[in-house]
Structures are given as C-alpha cells and as structure tokens.
C-alpha atoms as a PDB file:
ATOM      1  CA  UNK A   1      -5.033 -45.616  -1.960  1.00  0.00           C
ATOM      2  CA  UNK A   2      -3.588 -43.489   1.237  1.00  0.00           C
ATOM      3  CA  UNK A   3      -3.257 -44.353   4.733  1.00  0.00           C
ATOM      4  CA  UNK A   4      -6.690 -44.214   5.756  1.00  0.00           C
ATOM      5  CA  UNK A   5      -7.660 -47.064   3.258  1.00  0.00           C
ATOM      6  CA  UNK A   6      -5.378 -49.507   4.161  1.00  0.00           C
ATOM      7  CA  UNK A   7      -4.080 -51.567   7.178  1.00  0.00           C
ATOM      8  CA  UNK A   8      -4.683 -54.979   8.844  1.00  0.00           C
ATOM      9  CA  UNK A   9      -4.090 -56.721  12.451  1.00  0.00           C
ATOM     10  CA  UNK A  10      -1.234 -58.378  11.929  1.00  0.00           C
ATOM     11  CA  UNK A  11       0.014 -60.888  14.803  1.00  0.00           C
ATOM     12  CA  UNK A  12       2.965 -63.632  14.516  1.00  0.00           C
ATOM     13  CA  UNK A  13       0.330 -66.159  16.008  1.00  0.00           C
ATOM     14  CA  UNK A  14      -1.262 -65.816  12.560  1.00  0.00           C
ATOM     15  CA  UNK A  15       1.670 -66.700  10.659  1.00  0.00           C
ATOM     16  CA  UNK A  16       2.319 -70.403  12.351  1.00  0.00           C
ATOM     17  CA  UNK A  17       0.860 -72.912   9.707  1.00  0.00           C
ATOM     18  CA  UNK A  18      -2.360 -73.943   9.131  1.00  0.00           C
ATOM     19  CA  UNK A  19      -2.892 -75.952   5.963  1.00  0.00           C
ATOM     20  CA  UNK A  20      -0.479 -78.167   5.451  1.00  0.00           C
ATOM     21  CA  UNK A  21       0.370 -78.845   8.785  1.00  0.00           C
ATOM     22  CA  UNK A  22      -2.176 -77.667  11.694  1.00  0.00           C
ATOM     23  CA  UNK A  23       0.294 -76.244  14.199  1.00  0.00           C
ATOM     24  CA  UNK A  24      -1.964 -73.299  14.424  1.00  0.00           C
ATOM     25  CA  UNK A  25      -5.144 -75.001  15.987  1.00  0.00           C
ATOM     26  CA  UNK A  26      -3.707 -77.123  17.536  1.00  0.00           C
ATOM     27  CA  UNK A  27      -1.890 -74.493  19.673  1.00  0.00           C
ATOM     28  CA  UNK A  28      -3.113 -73.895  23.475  1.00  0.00           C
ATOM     29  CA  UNK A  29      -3.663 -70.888  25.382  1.00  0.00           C
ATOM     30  CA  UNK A  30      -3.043 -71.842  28.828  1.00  0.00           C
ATOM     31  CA  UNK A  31      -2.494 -75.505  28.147  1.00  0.00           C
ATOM     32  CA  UNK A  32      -5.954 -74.749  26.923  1.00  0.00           C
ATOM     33  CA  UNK A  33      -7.837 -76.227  23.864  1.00  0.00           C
ATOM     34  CA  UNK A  34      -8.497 -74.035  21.282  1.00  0.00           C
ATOM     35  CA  UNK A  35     -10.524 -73.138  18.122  1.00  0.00           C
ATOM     36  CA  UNK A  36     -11.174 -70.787  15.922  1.00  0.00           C
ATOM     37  CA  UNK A  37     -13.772 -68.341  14.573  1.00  0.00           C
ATOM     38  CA  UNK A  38     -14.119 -66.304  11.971  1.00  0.00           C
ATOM     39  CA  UNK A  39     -16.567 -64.506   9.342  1.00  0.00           C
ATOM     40  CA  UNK A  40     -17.593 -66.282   5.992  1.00  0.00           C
ATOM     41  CA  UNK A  41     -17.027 -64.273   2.990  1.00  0.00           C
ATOM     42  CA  UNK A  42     -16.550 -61.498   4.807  1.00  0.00           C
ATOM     43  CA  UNK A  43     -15.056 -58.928   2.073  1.00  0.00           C
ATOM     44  CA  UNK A  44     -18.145 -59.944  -0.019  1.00  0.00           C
ATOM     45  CA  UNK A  45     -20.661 -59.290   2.908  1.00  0.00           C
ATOM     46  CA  UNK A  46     -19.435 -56.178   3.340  1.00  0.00           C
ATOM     47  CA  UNK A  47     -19.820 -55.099   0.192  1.00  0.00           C
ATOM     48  CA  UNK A  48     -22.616 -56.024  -0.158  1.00  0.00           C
ATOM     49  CA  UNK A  49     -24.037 -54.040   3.550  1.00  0.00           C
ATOM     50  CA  UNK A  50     -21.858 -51.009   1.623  1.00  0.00           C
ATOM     51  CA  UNK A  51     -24.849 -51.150  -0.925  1.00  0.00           C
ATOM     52  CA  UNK A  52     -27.320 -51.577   1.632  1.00  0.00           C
ATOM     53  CA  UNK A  53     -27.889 -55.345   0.048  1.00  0.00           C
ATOM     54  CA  UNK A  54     -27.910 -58.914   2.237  1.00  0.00           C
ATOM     55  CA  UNK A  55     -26.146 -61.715   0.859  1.00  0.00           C
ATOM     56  CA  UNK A  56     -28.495 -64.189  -0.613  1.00  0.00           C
ATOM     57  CA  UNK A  57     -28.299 -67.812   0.860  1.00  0.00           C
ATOM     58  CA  UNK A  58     -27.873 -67.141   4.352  1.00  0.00           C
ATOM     59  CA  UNK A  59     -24.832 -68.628   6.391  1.00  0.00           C
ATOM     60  CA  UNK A  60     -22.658 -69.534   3.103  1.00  0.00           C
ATOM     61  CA  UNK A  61     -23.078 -66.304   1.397  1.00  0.00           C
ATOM     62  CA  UNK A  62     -20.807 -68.447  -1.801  1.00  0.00           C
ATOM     63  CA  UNK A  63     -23.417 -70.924  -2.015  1.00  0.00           C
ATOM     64  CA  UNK A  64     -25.482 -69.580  -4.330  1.00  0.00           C
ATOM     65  CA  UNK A  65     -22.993 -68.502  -6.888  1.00  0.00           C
ATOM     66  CA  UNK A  66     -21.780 -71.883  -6.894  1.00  0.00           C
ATOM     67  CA  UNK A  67     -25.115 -73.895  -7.914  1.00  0.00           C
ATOM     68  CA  UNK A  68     -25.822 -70.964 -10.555  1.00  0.00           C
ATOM     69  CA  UNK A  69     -22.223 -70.688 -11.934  1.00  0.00           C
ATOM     70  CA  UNK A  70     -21.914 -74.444 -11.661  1.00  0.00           C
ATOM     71  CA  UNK A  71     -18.388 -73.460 -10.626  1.00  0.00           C
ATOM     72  CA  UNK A  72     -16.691 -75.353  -7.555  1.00  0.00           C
ATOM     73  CA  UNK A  73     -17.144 -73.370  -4.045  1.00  0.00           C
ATOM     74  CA  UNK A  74     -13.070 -73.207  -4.072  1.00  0.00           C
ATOM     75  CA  UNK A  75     -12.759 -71.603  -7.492  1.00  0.00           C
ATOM     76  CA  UNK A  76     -15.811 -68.938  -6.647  1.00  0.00           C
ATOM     77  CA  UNK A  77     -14.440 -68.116  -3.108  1.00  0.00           C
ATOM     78  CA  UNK A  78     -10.680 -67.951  -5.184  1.00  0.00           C
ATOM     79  CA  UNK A  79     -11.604 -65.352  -7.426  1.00  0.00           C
ATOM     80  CA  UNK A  80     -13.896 -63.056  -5.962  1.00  0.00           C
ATOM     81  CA  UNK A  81     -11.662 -62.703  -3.247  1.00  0.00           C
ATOM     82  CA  UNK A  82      -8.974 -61.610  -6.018  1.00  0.00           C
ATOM     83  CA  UNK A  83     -11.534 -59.632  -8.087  1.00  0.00           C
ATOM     84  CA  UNK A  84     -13.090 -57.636  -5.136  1.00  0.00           C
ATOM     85  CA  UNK A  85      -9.085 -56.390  -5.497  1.00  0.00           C
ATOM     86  CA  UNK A  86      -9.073 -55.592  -8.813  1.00  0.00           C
ATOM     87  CA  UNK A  87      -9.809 -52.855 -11.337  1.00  0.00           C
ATOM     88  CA  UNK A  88     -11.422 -54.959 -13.603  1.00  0.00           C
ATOM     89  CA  UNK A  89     -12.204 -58.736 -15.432  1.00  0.00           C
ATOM     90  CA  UNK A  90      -9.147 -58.994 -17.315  1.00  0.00           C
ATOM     91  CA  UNK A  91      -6.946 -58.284 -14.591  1.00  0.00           C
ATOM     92  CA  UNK A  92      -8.690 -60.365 -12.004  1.00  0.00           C
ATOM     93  CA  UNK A  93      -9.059 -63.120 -14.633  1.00  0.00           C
ATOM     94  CA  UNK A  94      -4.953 -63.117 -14.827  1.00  0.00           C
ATOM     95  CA  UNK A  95      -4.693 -62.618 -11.282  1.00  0.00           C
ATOM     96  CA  UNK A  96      -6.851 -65.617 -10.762  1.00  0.00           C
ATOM     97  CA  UNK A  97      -5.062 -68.191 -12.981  1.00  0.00           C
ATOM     98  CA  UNK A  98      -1.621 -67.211 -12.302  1.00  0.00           C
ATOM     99  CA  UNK A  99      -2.983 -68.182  -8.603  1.00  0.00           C
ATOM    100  CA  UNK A 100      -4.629 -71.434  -9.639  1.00  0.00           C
ATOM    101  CA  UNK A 101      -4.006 -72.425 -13.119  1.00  0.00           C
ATOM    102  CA  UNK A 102      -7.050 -74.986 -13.094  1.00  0.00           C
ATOM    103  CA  UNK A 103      -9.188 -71.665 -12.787  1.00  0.00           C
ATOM    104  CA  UNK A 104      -9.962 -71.294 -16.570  1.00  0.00           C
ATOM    105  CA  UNK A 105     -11.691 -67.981 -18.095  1.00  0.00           C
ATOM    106  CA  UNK A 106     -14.763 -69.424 -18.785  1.00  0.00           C
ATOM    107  CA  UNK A 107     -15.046 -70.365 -14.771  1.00  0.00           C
ATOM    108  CA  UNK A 108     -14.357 -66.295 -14.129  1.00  0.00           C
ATOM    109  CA  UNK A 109     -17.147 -65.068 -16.690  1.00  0.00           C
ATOM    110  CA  UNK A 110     -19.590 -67.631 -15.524  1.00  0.00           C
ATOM    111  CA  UNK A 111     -18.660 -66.275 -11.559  1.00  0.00           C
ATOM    112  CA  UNK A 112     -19.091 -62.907 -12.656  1.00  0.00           C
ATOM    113  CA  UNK A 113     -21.952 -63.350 -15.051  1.00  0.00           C
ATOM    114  CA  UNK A 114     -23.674 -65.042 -11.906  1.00  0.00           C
ATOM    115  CA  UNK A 115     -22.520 -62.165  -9.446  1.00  0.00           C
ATOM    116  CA  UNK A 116     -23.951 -60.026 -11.769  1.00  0.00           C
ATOM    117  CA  UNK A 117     -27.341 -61.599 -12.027  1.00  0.00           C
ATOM    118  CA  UNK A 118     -27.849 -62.043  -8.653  1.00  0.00           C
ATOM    119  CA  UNK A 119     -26.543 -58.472  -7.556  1.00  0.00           C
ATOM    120  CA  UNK A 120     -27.462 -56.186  -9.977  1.00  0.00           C
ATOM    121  CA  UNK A 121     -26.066 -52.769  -9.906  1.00  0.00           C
ATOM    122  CA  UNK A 122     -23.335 -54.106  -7.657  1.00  0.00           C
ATOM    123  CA  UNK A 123     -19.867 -55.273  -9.367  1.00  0.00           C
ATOM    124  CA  UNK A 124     -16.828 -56.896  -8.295  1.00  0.00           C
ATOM    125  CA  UNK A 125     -14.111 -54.666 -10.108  1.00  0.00           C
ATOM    126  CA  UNK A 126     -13.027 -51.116  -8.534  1.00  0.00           C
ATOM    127  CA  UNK A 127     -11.434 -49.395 -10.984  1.00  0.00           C
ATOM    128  CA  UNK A 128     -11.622 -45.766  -8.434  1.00  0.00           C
ATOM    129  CA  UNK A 129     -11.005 -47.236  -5.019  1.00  0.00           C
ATOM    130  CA  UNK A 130      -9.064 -49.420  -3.210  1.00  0.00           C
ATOM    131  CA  UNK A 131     -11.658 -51.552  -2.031  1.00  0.00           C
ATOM    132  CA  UNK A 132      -9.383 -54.150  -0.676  1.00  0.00           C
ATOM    133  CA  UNK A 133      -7.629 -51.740   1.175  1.00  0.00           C
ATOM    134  CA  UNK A 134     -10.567 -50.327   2.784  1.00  0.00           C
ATOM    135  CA  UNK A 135     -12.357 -54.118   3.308  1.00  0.00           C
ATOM    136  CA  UNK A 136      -9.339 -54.976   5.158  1.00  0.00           C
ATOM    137  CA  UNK A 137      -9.529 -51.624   7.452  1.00  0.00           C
ATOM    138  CA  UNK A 138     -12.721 -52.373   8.425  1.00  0.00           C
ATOM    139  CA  UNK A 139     -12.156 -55.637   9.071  1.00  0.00           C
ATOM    140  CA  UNK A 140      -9.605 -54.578  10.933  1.00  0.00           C
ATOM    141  CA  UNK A 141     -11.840 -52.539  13.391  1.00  0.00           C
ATOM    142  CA  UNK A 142     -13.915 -54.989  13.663  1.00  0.00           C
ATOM    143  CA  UNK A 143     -11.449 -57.833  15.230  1.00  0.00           C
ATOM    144  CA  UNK A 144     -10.110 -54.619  17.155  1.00  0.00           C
ATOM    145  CA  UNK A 145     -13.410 -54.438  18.853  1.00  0.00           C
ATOM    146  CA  UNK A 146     -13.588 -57.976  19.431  1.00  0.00           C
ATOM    147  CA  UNK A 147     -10.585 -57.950  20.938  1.00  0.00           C
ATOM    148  CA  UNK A 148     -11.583 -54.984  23.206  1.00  0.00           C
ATOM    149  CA  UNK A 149     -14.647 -56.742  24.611  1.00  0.00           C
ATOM    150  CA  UNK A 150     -12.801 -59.792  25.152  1.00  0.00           C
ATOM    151  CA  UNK A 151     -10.394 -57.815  27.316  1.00  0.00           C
ATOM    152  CA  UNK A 152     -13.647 -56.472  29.553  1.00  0.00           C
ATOM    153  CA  UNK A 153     -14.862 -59.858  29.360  1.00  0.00           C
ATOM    154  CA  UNK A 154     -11.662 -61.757  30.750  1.00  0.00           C
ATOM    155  CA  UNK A 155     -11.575 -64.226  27.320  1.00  0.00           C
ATOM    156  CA  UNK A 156      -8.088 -64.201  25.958  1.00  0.00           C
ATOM    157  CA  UNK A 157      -8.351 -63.428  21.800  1.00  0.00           C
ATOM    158  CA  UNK A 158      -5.805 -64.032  19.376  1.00  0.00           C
ATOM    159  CA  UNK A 159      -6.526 -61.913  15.827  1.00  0.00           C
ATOM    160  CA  UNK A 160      -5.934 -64.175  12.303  1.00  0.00           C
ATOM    161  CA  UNK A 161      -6.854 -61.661  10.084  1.00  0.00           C
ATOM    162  CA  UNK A 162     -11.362 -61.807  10.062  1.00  0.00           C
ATOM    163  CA  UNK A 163     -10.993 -64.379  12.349  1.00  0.00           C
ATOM    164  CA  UNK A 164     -10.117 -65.118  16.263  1.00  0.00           C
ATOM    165  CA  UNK A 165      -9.113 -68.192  18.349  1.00  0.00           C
ATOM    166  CA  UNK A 166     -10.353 -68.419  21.798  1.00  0.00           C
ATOM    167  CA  UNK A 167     -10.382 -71.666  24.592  1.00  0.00           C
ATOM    168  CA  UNK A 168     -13.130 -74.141  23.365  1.00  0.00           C
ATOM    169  CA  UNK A 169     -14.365 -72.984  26.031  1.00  0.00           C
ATOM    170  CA  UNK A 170     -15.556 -69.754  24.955  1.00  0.00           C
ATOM    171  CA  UNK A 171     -16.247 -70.619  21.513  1.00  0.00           C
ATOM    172  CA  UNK A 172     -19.947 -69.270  22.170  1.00  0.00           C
ATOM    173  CA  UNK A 173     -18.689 -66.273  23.600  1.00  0.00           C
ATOM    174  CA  UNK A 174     -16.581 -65.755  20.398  1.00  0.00           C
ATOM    175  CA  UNK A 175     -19.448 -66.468  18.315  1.00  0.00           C
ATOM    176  CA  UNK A 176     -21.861 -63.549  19.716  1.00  0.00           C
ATOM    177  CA  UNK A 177     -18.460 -60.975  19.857  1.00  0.00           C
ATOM    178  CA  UNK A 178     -17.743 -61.451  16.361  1.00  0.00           C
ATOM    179  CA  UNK A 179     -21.365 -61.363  15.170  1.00  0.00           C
ATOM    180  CA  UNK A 180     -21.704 -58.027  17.374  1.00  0.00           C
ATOM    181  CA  UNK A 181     -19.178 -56.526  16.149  1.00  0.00           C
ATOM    182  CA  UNK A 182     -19.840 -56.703  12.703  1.00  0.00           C
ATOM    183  CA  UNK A 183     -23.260 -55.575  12.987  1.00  0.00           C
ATOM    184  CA  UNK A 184     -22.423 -52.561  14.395  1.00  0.00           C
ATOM    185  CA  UNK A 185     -20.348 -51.427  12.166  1.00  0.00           C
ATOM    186  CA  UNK A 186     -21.946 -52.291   8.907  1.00  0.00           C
ATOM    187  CA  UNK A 187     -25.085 -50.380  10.664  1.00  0.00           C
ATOM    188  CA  UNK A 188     -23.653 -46.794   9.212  1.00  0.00           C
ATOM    189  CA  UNK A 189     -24.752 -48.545   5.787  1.00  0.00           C
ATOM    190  CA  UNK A 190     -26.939 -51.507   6.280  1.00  0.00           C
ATOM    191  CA  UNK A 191     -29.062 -51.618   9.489  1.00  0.00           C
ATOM    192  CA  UNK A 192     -30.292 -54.843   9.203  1.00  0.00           C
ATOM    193  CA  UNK A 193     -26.914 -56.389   7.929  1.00  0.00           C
ATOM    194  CA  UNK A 194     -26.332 -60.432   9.640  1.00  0.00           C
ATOM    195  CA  UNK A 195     -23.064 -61.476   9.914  1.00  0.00           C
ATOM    196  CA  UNK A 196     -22.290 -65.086   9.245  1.00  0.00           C
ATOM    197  CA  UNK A 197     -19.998 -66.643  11.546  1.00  0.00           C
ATOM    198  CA  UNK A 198     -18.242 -70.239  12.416  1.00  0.00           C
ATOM    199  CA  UNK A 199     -16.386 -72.118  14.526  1.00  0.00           C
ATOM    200  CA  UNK A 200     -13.391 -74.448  13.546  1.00  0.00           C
ATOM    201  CA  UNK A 201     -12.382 -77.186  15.683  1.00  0.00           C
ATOM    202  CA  UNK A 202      -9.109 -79.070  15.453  1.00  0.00           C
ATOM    203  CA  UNK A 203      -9.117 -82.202  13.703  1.00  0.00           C
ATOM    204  CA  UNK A 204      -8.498 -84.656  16.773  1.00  0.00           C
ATOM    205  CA  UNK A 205      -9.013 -87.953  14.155  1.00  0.00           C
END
C-alpha cells in the first residue's frame, strides 16, 4: 500500500530477547520489577470490530477456532496471523509452512474452513488492501495513546509492538490504558467492540 497504510512503534527495548532467553522481562525500570501487557489476537479483533462483528469466545478470541478446527492454538494463532497478510489461501498456505513446516495444508483449510463458518461474510485473505499494513497502523495509534496517558499519568511505558511493559506495580493501570485505548478507536466501526487484554509476569521459578 502507501504511507498512510503502513508503520509501527518500533523501540530497541523490543528487540532484547524474549523466547529463548527472557532478558526482556526480566529487565527493570528503575531497579523496578516489571511485566508486560498486551492485546490477544489483536489483528483478528480488529478485523473483526472493522465488520462491526465481536470475536466469539470472549478473552481468547483463538479458542474457538481451535476446538472446531481441532487444530493446536499455536498452529491457528501461526497462520491467521500470516493469512490476515495475504492475498489469498495458497499464498498464506506457503507462507505458513515455509514458517513452520509441521503446519500441513489440511491444518490451513480446516483453520479457514472454521474461520469461515464461524464468521461468515468475513475472510482472512485481502487480495485489494494491505490489511497488515493498516492493522499495524492502528495498532500503532493505539500503543501511541497508551503511551500518551501514561505520560499524564506519571507510569513509565515501554511499546513492544500491541503490547507495553510497565512496573508490576502498575500492571492494573496498564490493563485499563490498553483496554481504553482500543475501545476508542475501534468505536468509528464497532461501538460496542471489548478488547481482550493480559498481563505477563516473569517466570521467577
């Protein structure tokens, strides 16, 4: 697409690592404790508030496409995050096994045929828009305003991508910012639109 569909916060804070090794929450702010917060499935949610449509299944908007598709939660999240970035099946399907080979073709028909099913009318290919582009954009705007409040509020924010970390501290805080946020901007399509947000902790076993 152009300019105005794309862009993303971008930090170095979000680049230390996270999987493997969890430098990332374990990092302080202030010699400070932190965790972390952030949206689930937040490119499908706002989809879906783009068609004026909640996601089924309340908090773990992947939930239900996993015990229809009888697909595992990590393949379903895995390829609808690469097909809501494609132009259509085939593509995501390749996209989605050169990713994660164990993710077979018959696990991306029975995601989609499942998708499909339980949003009609609503599909996860764009074959005339950048939707990933514009997800990301909005997203973007969102964390921006999150950031914003925190500034008026005194709570120090760090960005990692549709998520934040914050001091333990004001996990709570972080939790009602983020949920704001959202809401108000998938309002212009969906007015009664819920976000679905969590809170990470580090792993102090």
């Amino acid at each position: 697409g152009d300019f105005h569909e794309g862009g993303r916060l971008h930090t170095a804070f979000q680049n230390l690592p996270s999987r493997h090794y969890k430098v990332r929450i374990n990092t302080k702010i202030d010699d400070e404790p932190i965790c972390e917060v952030d949206f689930n499935a937040n490119h499908l949610r706002l989809l879906l508030a783009l068609h004026g449509r909640d996601a089924i299944g309340g908090v773990d908007a992947y939930a239900p496409i996993v015990e229809e598709a009888g697909v595992s939660r990590r393949k379903v999240k895995s390829f609808i995050t690469i097909a809501l970035n494609c132009k259509t099946f085939d593509q995501a399907m390749r996209a989605a096994n050169g990713v994660n080979n164990e993710i077979i073709a018959d696990d991306c028909r029975r995601i989609t045929e499942t998708f499909e099913k339980l949003y009609p009318n609503i599909s996860l290919f764009h074959r005339d828009i950048n939707y990933g582009g514009m997800a990301q954009n909005i997203e973007g705007e969102i964390m921006m305003h999150v950031m914003l409040t925190g500034m008026k509020d005194n709570v120090m924010t760090l960005p990692i991508h549709d998520a934040i970390a914050v001091r333990q501290r004001h996990s709570d805080w972080a939790e009602g910012a983020m949920a704001a946020a959202w809401e108000y901007s998938a309002r212009h399509w969906h007015p009664k639109a819920k976000a679905s947000v969590k809170v990470n902790w580090p792993n102090t076993s």
